[in-house]
N, C-alpha and C. Protein backbone atom coordinates (compact mmCIF):
# COMPACT_ATOMS: atom_id res chain seq x y z
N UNK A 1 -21.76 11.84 72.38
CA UNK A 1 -22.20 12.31 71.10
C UNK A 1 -21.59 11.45 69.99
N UNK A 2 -22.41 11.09 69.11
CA UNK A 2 -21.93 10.28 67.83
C UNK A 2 -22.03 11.39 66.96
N UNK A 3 -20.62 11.10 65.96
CA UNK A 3 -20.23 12.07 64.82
C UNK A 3 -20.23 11.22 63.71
N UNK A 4 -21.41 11.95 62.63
CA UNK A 4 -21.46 10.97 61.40
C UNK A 4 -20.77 11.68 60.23
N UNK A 5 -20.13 11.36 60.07
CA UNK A 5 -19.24 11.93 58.81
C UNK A 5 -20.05 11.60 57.55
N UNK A 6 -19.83 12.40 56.33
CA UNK A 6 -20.20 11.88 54.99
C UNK A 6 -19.43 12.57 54.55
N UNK A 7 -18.72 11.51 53.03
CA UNK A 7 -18.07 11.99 52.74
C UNK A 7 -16.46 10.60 52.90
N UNK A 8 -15.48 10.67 51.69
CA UNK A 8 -14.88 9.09 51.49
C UNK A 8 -13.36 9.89 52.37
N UNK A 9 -12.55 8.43 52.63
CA UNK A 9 -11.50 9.15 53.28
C UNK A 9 -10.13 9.26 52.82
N UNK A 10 -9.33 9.91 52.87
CA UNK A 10 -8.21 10.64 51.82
C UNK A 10 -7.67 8.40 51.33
N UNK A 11 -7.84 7.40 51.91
CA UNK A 11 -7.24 6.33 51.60
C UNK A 11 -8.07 5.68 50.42
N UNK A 12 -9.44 5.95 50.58
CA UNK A 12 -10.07 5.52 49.48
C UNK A 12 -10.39 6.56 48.74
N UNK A 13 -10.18 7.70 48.46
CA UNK A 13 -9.62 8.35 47.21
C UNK A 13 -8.15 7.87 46.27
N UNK A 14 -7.00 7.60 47.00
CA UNK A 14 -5.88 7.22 46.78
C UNK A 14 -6.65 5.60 45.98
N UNK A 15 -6.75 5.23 46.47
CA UNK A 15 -7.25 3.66 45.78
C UNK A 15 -7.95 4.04 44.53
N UNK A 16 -8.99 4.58 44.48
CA UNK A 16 -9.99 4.91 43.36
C UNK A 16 -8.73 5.45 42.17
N UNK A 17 -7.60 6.38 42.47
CA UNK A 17 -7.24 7.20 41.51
C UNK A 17 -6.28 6.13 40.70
N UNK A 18 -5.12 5.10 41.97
CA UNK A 18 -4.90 4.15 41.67
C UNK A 18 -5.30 3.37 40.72
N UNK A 19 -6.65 2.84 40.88
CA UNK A 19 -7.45 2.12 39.71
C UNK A 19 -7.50 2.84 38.69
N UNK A 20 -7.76 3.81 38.50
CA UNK A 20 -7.55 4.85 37.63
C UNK A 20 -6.48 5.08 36.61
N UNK A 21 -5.34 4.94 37.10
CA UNK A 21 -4.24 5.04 36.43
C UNK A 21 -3.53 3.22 35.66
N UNK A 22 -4.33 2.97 36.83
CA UNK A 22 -3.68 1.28 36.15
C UNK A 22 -4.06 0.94 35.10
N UNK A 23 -6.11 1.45 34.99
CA UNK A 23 -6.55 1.05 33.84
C UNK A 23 -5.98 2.00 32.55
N UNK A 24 -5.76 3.20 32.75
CA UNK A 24 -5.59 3.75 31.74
C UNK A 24 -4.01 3.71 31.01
N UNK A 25 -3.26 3.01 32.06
CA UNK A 25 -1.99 2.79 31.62
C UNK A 25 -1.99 1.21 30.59
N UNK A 26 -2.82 0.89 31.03
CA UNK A 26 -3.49 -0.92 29.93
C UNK A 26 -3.74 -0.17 28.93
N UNK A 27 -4.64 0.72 28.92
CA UNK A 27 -5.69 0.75 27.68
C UNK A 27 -4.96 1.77 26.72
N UNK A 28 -3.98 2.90 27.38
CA UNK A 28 -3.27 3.79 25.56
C UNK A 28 -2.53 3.16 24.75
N UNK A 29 -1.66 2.03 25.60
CA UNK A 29 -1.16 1.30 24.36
C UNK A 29 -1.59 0.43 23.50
N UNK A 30 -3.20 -0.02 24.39
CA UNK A 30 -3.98 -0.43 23.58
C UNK A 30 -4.67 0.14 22.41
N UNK A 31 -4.81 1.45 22.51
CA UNK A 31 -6.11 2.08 21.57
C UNK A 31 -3.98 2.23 20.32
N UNK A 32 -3.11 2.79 20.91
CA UNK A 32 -2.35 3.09 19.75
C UNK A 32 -1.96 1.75 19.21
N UNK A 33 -1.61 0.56 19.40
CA UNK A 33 -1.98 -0.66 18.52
C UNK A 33 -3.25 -0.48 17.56
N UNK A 34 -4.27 -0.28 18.24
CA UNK A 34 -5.66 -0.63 17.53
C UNK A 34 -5.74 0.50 16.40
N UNK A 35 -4.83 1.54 16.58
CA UNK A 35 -4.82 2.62 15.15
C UNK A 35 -3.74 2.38 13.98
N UNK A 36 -2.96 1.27 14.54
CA UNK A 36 -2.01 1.04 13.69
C UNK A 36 -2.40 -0.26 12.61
N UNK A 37 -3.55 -0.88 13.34
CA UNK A 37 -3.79 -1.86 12.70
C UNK A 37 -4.93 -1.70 11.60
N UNK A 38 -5.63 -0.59 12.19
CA UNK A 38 -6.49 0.69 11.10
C UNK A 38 -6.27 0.82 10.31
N UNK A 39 -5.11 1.49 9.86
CA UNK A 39 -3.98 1.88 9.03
C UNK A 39 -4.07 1.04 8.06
N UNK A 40 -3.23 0.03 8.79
CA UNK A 40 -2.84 -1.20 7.81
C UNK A 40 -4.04 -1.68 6.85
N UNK A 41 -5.21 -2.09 7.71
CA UNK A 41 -6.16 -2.67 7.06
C UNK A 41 -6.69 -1.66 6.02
N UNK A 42 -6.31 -0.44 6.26
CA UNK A 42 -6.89 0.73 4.79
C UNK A 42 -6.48 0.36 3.90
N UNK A 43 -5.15 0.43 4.04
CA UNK A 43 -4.50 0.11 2.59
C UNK A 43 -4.51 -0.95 1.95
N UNK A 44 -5.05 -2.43 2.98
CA UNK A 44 -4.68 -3.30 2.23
C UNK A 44 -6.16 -2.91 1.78
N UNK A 45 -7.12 -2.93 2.15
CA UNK A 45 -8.38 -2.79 1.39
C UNK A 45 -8.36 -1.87 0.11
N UNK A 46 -7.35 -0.66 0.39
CA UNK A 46 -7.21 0.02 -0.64
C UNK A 46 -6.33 -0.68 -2.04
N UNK A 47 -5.38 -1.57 -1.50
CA UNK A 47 -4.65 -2.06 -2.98
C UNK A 47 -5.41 -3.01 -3.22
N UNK A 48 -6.61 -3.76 -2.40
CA UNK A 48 -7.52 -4.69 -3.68
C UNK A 48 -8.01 -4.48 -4.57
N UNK A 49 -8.61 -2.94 -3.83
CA UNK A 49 -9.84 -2.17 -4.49
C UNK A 49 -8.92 -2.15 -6.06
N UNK A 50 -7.61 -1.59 -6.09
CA UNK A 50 -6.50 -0.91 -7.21
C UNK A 50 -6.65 -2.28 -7.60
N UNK A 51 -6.03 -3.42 -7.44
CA UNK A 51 -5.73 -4.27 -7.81
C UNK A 51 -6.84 -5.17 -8.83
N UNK A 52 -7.71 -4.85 -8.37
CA UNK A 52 -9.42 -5.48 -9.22
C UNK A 52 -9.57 -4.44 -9.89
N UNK A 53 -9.39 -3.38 -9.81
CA UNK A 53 -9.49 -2.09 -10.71
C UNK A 53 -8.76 -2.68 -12.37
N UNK A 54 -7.77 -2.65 -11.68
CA UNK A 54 -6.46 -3.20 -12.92
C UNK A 54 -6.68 -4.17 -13.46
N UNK A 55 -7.39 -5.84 -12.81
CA UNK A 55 -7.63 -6.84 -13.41
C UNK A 55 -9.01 -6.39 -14.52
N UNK A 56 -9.78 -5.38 -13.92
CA UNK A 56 -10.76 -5.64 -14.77
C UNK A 56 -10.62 -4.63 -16.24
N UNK A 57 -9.54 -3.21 -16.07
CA UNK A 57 -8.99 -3.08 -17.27
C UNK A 57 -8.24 -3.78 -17.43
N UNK A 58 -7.82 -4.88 -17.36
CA UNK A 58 -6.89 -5.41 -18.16
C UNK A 58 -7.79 -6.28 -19.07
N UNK A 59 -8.50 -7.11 -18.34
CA UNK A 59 -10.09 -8.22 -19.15
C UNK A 59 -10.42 -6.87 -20.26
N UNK A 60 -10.96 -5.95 -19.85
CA UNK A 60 -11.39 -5.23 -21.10
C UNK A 60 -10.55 -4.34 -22.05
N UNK A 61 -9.24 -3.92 -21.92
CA UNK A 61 -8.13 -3.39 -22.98
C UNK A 61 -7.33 -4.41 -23.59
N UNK A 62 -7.43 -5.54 -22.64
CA UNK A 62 -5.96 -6.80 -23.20
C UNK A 62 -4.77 -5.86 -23.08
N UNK A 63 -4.43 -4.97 -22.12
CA UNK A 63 -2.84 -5.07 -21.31
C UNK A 63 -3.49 -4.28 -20.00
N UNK A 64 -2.17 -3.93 -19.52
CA UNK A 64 -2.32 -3.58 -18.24
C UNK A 64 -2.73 -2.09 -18.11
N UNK A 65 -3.18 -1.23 -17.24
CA UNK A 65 -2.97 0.11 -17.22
C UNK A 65 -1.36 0.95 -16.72
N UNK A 66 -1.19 1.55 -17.18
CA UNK A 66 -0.22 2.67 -17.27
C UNK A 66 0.32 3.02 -15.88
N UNK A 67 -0.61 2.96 -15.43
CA UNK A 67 -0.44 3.74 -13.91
C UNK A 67 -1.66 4.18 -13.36
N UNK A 68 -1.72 4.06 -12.06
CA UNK A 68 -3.32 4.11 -11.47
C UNK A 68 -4.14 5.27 -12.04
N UNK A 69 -3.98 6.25 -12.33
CA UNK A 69 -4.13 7.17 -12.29
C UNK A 69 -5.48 6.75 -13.78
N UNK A 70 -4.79 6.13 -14.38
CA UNK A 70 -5.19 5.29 -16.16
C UNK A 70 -7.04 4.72 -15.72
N UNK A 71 -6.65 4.44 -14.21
CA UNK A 71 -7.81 3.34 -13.94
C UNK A 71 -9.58 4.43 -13.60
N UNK A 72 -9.42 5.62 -13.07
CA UNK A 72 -9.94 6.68 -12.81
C UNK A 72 -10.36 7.69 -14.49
N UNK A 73 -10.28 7.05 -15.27
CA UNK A 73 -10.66 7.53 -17.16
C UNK A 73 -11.04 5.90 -17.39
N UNK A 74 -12.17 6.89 -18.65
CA UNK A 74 -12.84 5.20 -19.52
C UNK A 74 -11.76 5.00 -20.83
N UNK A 75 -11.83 3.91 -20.92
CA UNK A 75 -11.13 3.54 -21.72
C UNK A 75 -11.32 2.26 -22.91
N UNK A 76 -11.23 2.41 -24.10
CA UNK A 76 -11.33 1.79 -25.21
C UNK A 76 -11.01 0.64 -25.59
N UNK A 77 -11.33 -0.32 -26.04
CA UNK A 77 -10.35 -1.66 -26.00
C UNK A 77 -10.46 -1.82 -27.36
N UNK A 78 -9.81 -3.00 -28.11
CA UNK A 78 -9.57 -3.06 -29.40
C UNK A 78 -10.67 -2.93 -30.84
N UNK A 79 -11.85 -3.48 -30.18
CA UNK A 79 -13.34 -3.57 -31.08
C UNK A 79 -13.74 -1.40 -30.31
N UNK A 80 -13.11 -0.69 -29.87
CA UNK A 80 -14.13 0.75 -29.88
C UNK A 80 -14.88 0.41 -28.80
N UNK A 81 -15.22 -0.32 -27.68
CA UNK A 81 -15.83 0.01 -27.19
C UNK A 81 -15.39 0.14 -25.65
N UNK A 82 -16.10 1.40 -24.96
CA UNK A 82 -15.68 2.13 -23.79
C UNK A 82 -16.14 1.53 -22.67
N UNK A 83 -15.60 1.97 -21.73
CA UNK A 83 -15.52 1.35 -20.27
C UNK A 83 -14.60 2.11 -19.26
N UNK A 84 -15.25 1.96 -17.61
CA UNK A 84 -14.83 3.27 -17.09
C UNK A 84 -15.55 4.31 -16.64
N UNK A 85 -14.71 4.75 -15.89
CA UNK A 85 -13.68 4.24 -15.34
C UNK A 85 -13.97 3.22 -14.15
N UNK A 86 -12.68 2.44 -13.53
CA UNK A 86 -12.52 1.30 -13.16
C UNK A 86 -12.28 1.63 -11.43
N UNK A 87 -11.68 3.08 -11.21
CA UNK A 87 -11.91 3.42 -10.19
C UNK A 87 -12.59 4.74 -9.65
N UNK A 88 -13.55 5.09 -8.84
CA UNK A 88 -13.87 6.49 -8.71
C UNK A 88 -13.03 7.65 -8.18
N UNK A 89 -11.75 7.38 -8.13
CA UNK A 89 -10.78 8.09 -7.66
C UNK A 89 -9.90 7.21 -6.81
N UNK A 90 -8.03 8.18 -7.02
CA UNK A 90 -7.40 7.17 -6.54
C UNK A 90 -7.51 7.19 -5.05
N UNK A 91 -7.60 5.93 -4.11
CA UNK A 91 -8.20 5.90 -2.42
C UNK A 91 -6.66 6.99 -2.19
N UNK A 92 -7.19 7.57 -1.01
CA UNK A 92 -6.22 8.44 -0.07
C UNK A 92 -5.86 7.74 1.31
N UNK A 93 -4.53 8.33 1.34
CA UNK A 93 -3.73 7.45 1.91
C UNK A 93 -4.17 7.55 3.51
N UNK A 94 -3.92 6.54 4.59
CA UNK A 94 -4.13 6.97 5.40
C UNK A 94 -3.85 8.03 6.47
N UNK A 95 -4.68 8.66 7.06
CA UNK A 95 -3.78 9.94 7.62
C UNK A 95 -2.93 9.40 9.01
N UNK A 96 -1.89 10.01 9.61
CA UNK A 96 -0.71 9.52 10.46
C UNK A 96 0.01 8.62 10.17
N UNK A 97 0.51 7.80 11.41
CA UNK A 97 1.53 6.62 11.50
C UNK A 97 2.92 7.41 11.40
N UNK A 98 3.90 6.58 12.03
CA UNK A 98 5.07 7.15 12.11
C UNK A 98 6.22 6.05 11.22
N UNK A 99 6.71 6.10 9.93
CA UNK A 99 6.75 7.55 9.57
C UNK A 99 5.58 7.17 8.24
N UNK A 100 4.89 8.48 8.32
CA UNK A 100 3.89 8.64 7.48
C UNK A 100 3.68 7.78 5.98
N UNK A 101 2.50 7.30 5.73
CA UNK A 101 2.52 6.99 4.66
C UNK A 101 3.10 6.91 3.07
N UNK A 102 3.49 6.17 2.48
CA UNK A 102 4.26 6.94 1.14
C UNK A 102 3.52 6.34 0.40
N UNK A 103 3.12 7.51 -1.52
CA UNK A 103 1.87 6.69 -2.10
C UNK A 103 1.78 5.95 -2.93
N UNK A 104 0.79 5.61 -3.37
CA UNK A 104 0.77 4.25 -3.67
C UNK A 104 1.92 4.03 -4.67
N UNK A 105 2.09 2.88 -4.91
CA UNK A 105 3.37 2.30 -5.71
C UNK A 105 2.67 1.09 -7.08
N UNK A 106 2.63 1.78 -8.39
CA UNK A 106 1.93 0.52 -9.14
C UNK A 106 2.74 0.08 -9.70
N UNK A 107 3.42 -1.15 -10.52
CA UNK A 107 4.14 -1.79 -11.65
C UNK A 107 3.82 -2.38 -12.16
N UNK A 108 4.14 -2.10 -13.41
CA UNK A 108 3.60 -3.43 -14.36
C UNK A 108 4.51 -4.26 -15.04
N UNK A 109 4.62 -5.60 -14.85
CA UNK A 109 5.91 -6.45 -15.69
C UNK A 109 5.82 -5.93 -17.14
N UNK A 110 6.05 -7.31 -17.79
CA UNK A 110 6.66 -7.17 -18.75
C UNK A 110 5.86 -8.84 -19.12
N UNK A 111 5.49 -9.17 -18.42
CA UNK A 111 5.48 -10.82 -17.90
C UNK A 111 3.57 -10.84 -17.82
N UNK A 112 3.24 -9.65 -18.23
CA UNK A 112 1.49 -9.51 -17.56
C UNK A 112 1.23 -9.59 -16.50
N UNK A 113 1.94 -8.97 -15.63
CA UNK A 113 1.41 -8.92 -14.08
C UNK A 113 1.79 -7.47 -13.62
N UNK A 114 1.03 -7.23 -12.42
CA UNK A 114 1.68 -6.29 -11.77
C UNK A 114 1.73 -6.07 -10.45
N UNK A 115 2.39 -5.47 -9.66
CA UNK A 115 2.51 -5.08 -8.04
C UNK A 115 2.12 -3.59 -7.82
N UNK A 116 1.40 -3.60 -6.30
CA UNK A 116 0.74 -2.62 -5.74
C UNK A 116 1.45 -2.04 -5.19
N UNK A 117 1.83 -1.46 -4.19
CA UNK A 117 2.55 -1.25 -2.66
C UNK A 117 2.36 -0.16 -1.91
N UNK A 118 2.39 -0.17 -0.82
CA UNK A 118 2.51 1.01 -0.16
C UNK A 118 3.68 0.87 0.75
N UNK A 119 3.93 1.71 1.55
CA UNK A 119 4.75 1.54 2.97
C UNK A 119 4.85 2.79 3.93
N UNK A 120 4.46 2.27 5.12
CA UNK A 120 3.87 3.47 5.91
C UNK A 120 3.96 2.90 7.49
N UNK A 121 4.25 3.70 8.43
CA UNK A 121 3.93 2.80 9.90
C UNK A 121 4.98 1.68 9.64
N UNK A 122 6.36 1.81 9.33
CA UNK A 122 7.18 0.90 9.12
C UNK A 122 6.45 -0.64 8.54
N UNK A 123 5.59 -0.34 7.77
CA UNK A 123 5.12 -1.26 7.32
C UNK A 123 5.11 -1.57 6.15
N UNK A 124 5.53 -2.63 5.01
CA UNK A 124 5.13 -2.45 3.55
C UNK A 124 4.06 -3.46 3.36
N UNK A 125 3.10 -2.94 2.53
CA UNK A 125 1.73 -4.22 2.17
C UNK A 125 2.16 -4.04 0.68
N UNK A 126 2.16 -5.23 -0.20
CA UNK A 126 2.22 -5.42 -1.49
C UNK A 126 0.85 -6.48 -2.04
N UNK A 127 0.40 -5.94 -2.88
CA UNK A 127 -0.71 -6.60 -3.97
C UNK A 127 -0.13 -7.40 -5.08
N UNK A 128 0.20 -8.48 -5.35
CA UNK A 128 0.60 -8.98 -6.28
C UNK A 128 -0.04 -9.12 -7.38
């Protein structure tokens, strides 16, 4: 009598689960890199956005704004005429990262310039 089995055998289950674990041990530290770099790229997209915000009240007031907050209201320049606002609200920060985001950071010299910053995900990005 021939006996046909169907059905895999306890060694190639062990293999399959194997593969299993190898790939997924590659790929979480992959996907948590790939969220950290998320992150990063928000904000820097977010302090251009601020940063062109600010250059372009500055072209139309002749100084700098006050503080971001300045850039989100229209505002007047020396001849009366309005403009604005420069941003539709200030961007929100990204959510997680360890240790969490801190918000945004604006300055303005003294010199006509100013700096952006954030720092978050042991990371600092600055807008000059």
């Amino acid at each position: 009598m021939r006996r046909h089995s169907a059905g895999f055998t306890l060694i190639e289950l062990m293999i399959v689960v194997a593969v299993i674990g190898i790939l997924a041990a590659i790929s979480i530290p992959l996907y948590g890199s790939l969220q950290l770099r998320a992150r990063v790229s928000k904000v820097q997209a977010d302090l251009r956005a601020i940063a062109s915000a600010a250059s372009a009240y500055q072209a139309h007031t002749g100084t700098l704004p006050p503080d971001i907050a300045a850039l989100t209201a229209s505002a007047s320049n020396g001849a009366g005429q309005a403009a604005g606002p420069f941003l539709n609200g200030v961007p929100t920060l990204p959510p997680g990262g360890v240790p969490t985001w801190n918000p945004y950071s604006y300055v303005s010299n003294a010199n006509g310039t100013f700096s952006i910053s954030a720092t978050g995900d042991g990371t600092t990005v600055v807008v000059p």
